[in-house]
PDB file of N, CA and C in Angstrom:
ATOM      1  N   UNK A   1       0.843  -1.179   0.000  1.00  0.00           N
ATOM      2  CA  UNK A   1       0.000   0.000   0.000  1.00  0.00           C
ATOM      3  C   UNK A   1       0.889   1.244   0.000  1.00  0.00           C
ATOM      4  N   UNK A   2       0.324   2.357  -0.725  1.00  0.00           N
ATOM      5  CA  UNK A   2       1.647   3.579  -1.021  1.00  0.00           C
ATOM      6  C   UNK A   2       1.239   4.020   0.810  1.00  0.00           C
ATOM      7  N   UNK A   3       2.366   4.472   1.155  1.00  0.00           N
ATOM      8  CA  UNK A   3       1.765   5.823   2.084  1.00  0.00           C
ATOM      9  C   UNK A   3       1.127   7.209   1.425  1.00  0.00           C
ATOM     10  N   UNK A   4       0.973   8.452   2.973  1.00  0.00           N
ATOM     11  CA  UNK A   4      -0.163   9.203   2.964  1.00  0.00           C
ATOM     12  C   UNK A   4       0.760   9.957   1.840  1.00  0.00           C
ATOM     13  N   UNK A   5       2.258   9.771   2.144  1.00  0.00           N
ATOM     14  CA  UNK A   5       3.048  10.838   1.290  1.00  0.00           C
ATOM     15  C   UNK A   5       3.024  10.554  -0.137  1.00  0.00           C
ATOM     16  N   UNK A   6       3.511   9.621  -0.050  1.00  0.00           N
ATOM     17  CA  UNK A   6       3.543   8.788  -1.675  1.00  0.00           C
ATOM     18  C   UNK A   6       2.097   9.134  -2.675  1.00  0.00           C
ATOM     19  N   UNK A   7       0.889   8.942  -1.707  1.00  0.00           N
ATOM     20  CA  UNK A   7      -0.480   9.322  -2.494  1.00  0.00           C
ATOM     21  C   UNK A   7      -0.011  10.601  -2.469  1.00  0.00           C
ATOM     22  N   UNK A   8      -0.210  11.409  -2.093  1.00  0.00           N
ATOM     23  CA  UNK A   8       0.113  13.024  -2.193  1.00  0.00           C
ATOM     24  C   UNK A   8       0.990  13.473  -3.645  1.00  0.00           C
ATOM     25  N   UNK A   9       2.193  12.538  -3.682  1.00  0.00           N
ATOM     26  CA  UNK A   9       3.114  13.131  -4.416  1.00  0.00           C
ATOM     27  C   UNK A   9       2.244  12.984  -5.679  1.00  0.00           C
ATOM     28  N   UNK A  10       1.997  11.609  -6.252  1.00  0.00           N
ATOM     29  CA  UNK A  10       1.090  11.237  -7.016  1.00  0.00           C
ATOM     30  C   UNK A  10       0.114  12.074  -7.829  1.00  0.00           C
ATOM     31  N   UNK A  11      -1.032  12.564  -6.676  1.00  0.00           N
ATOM     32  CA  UNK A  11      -1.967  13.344  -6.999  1.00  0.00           C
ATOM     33  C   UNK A  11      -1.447  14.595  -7.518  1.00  0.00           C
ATOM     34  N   UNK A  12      -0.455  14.865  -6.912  1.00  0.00           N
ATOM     35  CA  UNK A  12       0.305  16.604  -7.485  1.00  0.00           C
ATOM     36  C   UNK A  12       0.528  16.082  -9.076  1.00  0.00           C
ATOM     37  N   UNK A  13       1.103  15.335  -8.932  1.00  0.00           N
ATOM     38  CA  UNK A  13       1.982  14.751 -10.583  1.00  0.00           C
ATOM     39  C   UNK A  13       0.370  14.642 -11.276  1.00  0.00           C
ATOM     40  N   UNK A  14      -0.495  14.107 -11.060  1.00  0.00           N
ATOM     41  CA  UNK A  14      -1.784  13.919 -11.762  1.00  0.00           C
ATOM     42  C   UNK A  14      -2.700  15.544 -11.906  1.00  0.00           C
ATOM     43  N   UNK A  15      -2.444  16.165 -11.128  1.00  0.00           N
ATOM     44  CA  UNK A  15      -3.303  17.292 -11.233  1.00  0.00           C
ATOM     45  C   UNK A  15      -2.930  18.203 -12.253  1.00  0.00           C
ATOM     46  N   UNK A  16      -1.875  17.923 -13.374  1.00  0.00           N
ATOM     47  CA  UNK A  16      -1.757  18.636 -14.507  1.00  0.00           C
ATOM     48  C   UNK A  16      -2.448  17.958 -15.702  1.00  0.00           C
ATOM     49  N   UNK A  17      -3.040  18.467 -16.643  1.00  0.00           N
ATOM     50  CA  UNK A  17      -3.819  17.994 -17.691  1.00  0.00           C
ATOM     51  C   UNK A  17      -2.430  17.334 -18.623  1.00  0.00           C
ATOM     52  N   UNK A  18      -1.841  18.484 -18.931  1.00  0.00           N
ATOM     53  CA  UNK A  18      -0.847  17.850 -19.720  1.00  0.00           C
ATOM     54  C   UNK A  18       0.348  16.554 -19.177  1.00  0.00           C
ATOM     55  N   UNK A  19       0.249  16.496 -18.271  1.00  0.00           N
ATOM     56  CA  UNK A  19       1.049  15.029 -17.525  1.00  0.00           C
ATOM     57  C   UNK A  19       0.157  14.044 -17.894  1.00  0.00           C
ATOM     58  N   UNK A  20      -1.376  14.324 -17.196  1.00  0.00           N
ATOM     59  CA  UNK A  20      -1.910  13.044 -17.836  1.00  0.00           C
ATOM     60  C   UNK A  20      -2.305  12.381 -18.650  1.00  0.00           C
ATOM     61  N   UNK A  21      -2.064  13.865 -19.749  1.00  0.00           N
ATOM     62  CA  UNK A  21      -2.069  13.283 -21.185  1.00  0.00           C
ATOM     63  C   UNK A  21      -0.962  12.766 -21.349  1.00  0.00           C
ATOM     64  N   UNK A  22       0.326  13.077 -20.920  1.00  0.00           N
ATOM     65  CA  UNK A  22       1.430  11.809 -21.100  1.00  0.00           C
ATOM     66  C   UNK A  22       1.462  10.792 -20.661  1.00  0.00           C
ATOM     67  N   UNK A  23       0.884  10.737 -19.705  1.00  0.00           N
ATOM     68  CA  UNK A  23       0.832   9.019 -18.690  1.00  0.00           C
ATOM     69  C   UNK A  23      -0.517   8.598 -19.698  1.00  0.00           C
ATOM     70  N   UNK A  24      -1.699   8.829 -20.148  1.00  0.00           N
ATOM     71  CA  UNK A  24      -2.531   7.887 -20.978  1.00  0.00           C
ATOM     72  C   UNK A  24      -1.527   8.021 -23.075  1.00  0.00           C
ATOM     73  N   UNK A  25      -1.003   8.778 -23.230  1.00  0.00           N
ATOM     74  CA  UNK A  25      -0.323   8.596 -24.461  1.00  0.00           C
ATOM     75  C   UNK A  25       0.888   7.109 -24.372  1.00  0.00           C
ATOM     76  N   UNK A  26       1.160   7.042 -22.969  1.00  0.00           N
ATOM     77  CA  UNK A  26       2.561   6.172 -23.070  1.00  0.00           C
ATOM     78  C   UNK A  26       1.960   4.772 -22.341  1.00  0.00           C
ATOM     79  N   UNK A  27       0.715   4.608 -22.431  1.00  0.00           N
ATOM     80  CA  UNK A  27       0.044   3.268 -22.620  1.00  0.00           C
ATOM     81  C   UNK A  27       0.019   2.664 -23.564  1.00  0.00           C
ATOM     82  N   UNK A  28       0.162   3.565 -24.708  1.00  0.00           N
ATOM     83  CA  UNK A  28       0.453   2.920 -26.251  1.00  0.00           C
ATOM     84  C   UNK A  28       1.586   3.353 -26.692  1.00  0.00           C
ATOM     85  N   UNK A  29       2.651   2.727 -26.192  1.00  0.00           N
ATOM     86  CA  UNK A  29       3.957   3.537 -26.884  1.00  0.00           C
ATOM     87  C   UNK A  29       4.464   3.283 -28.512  1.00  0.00           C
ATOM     88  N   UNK A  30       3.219   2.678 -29.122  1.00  0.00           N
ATOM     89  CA  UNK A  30       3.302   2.163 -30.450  1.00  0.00           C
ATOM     90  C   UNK A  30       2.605   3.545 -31.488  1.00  0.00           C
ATOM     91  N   UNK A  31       2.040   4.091 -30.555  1.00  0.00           N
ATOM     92  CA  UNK A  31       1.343   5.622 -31.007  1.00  0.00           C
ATOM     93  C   UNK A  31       2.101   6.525 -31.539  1.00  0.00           C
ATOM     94  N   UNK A  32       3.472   6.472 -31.088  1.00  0.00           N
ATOM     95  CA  UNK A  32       4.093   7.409 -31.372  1.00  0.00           C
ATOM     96  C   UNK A  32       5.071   7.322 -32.977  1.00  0.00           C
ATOM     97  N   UNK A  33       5.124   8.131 -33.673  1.00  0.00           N
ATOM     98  CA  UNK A  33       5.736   8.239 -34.823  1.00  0.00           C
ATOM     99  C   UNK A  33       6.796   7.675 -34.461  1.00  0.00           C
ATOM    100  N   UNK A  34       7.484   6.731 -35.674  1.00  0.00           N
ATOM    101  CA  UNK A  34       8.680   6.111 -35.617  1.00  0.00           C
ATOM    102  C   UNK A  34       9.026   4.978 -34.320  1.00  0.00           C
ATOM    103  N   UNK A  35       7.968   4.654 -33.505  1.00  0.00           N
ATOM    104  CA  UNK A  35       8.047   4.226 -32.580  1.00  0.00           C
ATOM    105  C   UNK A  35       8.606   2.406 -32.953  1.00  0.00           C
ATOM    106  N   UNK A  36       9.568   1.820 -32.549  1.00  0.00           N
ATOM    107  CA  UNK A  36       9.409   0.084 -33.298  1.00  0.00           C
ATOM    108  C   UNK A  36       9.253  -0.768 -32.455  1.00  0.00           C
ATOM    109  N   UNK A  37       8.723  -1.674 -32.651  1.00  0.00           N
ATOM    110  CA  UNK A  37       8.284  -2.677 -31.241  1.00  0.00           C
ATOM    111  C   UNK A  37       9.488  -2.650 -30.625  1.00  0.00           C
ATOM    112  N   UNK A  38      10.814  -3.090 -30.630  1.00  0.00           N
ATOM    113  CA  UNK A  38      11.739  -3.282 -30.242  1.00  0.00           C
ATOM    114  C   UNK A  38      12.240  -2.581 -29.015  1.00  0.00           C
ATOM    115  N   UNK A  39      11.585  -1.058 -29.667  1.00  0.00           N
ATOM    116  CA  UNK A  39      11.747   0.171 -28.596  1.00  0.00           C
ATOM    117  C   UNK A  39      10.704   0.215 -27.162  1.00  0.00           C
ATOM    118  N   UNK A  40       9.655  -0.683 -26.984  1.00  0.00           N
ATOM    119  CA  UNK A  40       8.899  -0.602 -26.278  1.00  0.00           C
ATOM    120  C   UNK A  40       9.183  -0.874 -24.987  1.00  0.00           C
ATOM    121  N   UNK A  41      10.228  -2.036 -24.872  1.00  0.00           N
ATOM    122  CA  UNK A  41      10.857  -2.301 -23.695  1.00  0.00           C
ATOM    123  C   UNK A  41      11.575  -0.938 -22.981  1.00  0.00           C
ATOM    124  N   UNK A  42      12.107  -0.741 -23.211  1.00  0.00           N
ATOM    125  CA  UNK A  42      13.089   1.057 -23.033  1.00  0.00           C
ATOM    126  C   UNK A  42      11.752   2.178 -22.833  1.00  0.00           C
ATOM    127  N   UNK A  43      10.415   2.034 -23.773  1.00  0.00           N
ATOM    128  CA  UNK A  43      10.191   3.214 -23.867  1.00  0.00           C
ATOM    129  C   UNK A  43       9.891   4.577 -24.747  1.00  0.00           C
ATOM    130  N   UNK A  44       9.476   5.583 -24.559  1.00  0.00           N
ATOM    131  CA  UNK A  44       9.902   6.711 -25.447  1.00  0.00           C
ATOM    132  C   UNK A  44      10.698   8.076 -25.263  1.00  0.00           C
ATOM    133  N   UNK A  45      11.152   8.396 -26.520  1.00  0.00           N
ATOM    134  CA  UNK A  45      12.405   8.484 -26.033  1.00  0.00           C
ATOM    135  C   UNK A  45      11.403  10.134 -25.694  1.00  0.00           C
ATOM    136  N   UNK A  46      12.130  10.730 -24.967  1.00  0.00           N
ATOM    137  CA  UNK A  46      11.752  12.371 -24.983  1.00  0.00           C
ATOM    138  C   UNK A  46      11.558  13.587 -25.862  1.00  0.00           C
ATOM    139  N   UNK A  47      12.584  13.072 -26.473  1.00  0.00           N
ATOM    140  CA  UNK A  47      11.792  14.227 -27.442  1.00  0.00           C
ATOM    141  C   UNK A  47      10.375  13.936 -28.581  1.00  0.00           C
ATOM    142  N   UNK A  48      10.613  13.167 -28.502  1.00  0.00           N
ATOM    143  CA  UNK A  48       9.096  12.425 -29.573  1.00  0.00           C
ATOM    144  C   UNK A  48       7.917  12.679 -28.652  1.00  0.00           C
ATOM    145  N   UNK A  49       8.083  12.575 -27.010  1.00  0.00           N
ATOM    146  CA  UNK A  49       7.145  12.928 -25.747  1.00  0.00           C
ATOM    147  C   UNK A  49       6.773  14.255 -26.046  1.00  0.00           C
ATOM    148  N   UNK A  50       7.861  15.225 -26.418  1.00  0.00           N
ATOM    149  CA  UNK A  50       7.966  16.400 -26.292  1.00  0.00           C
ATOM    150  C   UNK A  50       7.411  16.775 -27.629  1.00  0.00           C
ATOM    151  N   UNK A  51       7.419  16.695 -28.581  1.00  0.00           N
ATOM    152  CA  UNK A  51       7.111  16.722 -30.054  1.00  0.00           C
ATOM    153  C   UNK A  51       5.270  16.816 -29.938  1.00  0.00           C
ATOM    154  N   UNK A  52       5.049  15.734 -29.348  1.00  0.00           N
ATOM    155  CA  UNK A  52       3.295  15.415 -29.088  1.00  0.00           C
ATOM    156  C   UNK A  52       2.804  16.505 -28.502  1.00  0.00           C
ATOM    157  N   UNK A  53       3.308  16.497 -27.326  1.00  0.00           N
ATOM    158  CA  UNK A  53       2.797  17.560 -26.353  1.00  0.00           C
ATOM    159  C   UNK A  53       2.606  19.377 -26.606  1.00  0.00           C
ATOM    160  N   UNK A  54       4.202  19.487 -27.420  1.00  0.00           N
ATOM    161  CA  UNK A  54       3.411  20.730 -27.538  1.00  0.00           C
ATOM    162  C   UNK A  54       4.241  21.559 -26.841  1.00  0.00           C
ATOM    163  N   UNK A  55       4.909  21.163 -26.042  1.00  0.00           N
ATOM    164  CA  UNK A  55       5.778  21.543 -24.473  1.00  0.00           C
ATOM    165  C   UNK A  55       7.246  22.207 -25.280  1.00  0.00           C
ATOM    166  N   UNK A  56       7.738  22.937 -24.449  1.00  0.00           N
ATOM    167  CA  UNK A  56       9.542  23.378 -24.583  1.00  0.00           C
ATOM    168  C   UNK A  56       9.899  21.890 -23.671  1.00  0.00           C
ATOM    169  N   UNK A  57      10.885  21.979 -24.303  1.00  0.00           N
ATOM    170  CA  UNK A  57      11.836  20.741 -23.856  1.00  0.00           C
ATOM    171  C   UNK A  57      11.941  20.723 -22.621  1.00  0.00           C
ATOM    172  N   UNK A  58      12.498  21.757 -21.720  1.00  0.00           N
ATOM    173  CA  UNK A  58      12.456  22.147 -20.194  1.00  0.00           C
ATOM    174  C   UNK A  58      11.394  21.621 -19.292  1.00  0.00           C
ATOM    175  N   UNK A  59      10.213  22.221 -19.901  1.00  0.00           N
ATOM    176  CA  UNK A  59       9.001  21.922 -19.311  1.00  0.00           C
ATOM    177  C   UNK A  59       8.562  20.398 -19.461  1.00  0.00           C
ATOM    178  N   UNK A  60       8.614  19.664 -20.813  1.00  0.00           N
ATOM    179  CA  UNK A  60       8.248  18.617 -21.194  1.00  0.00           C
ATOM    180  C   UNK A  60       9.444  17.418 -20.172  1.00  0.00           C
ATOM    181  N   UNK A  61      10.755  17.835 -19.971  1.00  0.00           N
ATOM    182  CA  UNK A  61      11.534  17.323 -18.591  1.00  0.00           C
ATOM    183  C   UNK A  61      10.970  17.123 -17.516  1.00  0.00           C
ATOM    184  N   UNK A  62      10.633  18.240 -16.708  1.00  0.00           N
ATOM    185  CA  UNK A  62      10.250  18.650 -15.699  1.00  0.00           C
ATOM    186  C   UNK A  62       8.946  17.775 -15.558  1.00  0.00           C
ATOM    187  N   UNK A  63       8.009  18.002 -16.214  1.00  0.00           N
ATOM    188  CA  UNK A  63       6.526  17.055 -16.391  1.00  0.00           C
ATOM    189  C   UNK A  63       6.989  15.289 -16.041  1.00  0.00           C
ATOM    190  N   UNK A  64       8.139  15.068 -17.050  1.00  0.00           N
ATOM    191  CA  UNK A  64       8.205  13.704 -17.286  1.00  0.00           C
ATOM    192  C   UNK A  64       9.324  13.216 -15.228  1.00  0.00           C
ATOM    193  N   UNK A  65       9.686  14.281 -14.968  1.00  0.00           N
ATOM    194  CA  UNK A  65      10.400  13.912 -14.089  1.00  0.00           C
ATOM    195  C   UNK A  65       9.671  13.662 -13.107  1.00  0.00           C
ATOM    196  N   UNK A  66       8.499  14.997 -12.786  1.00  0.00           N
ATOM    197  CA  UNK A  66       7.403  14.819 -11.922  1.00  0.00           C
ATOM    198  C   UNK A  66       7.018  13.427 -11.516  1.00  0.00           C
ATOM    199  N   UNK A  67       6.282  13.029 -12.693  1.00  0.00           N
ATOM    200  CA  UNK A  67       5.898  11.807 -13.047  1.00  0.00           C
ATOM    201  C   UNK A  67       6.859  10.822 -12.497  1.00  0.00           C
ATOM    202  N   UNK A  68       8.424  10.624 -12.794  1.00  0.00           N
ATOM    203  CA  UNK A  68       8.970   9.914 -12.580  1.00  0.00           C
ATOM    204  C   UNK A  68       8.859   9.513 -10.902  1.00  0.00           C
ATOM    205  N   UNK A  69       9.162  10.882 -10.705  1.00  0.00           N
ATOM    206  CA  UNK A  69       9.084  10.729  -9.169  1.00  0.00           C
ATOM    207  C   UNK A  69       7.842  10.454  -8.076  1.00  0.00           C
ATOM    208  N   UNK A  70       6.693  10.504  -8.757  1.00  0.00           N
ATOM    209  CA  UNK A  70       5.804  10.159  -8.055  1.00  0.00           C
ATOM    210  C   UNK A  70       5.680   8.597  -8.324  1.00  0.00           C
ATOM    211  N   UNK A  71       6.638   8.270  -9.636  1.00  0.00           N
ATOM    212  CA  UNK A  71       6.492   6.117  -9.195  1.00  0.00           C
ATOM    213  C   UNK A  71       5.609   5.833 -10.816  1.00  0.00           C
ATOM    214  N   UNK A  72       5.171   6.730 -11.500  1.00  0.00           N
ATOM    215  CA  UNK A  72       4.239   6.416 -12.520  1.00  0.00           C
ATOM    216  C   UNK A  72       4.818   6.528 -13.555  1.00  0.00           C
ATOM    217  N   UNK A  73       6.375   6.947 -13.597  1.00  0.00           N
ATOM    218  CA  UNK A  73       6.935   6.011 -14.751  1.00  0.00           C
ATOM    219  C   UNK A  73       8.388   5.810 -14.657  1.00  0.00           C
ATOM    220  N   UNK A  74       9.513   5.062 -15.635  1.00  0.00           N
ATOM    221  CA  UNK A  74      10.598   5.056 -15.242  1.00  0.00           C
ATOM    222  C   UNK A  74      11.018   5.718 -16.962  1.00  0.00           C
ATOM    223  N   UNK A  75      12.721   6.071 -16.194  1.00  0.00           N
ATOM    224  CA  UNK A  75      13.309   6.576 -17.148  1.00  0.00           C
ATOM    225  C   UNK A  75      14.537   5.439 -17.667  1.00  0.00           C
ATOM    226  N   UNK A  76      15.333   5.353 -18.700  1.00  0.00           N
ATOM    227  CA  UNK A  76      15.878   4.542 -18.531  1.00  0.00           C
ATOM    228  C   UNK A  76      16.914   5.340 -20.168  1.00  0.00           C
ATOM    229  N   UNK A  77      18.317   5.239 -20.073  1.00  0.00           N
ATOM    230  CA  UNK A  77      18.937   6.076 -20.265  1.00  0.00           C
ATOM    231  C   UNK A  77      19.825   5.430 -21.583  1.00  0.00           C
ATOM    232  N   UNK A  78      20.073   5.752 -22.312  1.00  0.00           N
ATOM    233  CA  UNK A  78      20.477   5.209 -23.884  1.00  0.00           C
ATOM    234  C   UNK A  78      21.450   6.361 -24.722  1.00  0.00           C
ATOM    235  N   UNK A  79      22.767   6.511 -24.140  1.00  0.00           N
ATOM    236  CA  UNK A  79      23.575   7.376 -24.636  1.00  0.00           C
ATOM    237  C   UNK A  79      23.157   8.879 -24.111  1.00  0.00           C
ATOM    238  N   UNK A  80      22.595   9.364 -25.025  1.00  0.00           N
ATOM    239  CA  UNK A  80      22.508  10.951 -24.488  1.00  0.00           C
ATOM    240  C   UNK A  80      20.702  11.198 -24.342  1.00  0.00           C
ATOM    241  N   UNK A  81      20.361  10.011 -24.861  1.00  0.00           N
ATOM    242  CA  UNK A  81      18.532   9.911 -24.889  1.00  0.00           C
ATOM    243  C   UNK A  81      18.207   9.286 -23.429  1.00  0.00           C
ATOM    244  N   UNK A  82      16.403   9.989 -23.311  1.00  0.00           N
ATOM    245  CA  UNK A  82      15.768   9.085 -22.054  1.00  0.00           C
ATOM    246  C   UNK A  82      14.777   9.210 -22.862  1.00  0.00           C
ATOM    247  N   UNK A  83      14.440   7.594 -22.116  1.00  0.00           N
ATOM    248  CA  UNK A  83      13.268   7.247 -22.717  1.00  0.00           C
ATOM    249  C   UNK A  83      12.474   6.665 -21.759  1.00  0.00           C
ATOM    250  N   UNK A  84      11.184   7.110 -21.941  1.00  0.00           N
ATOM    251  CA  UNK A  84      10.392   7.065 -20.303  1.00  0.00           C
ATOM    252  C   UNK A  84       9.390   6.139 -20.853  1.00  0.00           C
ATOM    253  N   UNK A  85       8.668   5.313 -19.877  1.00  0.00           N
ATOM    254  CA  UNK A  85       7.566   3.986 -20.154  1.00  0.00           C
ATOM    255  C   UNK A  85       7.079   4.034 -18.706  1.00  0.00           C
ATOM    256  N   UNK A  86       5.637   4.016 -18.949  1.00  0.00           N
ATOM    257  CA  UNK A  86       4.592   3.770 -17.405  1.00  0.00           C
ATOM    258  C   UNK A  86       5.354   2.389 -16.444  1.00  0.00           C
ATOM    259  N   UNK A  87       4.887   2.671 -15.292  1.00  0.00           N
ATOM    260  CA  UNK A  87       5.488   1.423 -14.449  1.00  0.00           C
ATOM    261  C   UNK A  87       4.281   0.708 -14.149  1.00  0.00           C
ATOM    262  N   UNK A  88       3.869  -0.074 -14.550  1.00  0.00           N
ATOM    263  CA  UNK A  88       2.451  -0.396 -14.400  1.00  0.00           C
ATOM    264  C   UNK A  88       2.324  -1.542 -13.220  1.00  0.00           C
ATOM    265  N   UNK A  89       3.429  -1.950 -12.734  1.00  0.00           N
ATOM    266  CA  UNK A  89       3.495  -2.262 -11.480  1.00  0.00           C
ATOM    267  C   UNK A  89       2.592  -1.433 -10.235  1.00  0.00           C
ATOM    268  N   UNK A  90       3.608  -0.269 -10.310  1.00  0.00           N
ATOM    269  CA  UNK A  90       3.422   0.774  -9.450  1.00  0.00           C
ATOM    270  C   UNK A  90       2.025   1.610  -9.440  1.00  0.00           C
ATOM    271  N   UNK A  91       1.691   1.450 -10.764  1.00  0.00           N
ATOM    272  CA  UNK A  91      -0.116   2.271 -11.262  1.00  0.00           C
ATOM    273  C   UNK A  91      -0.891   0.943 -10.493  1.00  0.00           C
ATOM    274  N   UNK A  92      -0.504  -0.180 -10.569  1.00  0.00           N
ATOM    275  CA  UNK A  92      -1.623  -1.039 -10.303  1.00  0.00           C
ATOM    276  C   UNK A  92      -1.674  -0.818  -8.917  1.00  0.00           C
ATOM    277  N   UNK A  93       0.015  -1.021  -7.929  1.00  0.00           N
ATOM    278  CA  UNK A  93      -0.533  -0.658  -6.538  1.00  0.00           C
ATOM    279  C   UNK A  93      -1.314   0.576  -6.165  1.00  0.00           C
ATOM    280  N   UNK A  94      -0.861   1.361  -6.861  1.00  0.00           N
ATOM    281  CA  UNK A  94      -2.069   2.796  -6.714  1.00  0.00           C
ATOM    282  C   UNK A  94      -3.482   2.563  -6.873  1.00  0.00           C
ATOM    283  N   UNK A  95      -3.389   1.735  -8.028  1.00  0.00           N
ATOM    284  CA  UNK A  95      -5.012   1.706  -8.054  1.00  0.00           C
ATOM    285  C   UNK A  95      -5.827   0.717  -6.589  1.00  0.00           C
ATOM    286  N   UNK A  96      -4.709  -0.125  -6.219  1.00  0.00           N
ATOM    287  CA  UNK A  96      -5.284  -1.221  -5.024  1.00  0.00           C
ATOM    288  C   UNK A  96      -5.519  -0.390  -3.799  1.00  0.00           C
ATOM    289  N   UNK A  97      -4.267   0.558  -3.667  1.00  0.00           N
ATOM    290  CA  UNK A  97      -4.159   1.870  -2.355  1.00  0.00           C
ATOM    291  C   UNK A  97      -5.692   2.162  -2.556  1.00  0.00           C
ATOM    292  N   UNK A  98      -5.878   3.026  -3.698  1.00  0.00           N
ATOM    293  CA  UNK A  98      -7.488   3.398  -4.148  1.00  0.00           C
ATOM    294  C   UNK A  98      -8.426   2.942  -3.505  1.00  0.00           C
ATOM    295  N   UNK A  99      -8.275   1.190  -3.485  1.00  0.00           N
ATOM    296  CA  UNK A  99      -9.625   0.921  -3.615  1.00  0.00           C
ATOM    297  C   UNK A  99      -9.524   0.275  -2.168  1.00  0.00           C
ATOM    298  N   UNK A 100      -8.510   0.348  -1.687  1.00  0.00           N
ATOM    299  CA  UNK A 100      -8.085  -0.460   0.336  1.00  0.00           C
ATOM    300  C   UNK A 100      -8.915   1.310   0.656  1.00  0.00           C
ATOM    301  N   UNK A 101      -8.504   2.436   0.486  1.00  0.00           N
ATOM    302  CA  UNK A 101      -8.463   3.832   0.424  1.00  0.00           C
ATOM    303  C   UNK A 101      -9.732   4.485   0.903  1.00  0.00           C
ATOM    304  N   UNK A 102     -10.539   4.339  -0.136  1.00  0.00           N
ATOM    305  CA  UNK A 102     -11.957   4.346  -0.439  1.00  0.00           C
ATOM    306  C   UNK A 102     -12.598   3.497  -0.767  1.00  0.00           C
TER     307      UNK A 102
END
């Protein structure tokens, strides 16, 4: 079960529209232009995140780091690229916290 903090951090990371349009875009990481199955394990890479969104690079960081840090996704590092993928481990215990929760 997350703690009171861990839910907290979470909800901050969720209370931006544009984050959670990245956390439901990177459920299909096949969505993305140029994306190859191969790459799915790893992820996407950031700037293709950033490309979608709309975001300055800075900001489109910052969003994806948020995220990182609240547990809802990982980064995982490929020369000078990151490429971020949901932890769906970690979404599922959230969703169980949820439902022990309320």
């Amino acid at each position: 079960m997350l703690s009171e903090e861990e839910l907290l951090q979470v909800f901050q990371a969720l209370s931006n529209p544009s984050r959670r349009q990245i956390l439901v875009w990177l459920k299909d990481p096949m969505s993305f232009p140029g994306q190859e199955p191969e790459d799915v394990e790893i992820g996407v890479c950031v700037s293709d995140i950033q490309r979608r969104i709309g975001l300055s690079p800075s900001t489109t960081s910052r969003y994806l780091t948020l995220l990182r840090q609240a547990g809802l996704v990982t980064a995982t590092r490929r020369g000078k690229w990151t490429y971020y993928r949901r932890d769906e481990d970690r979404i599922a215990l959230l969703l169980r916290t949820l439902g022990e929760v309320f």
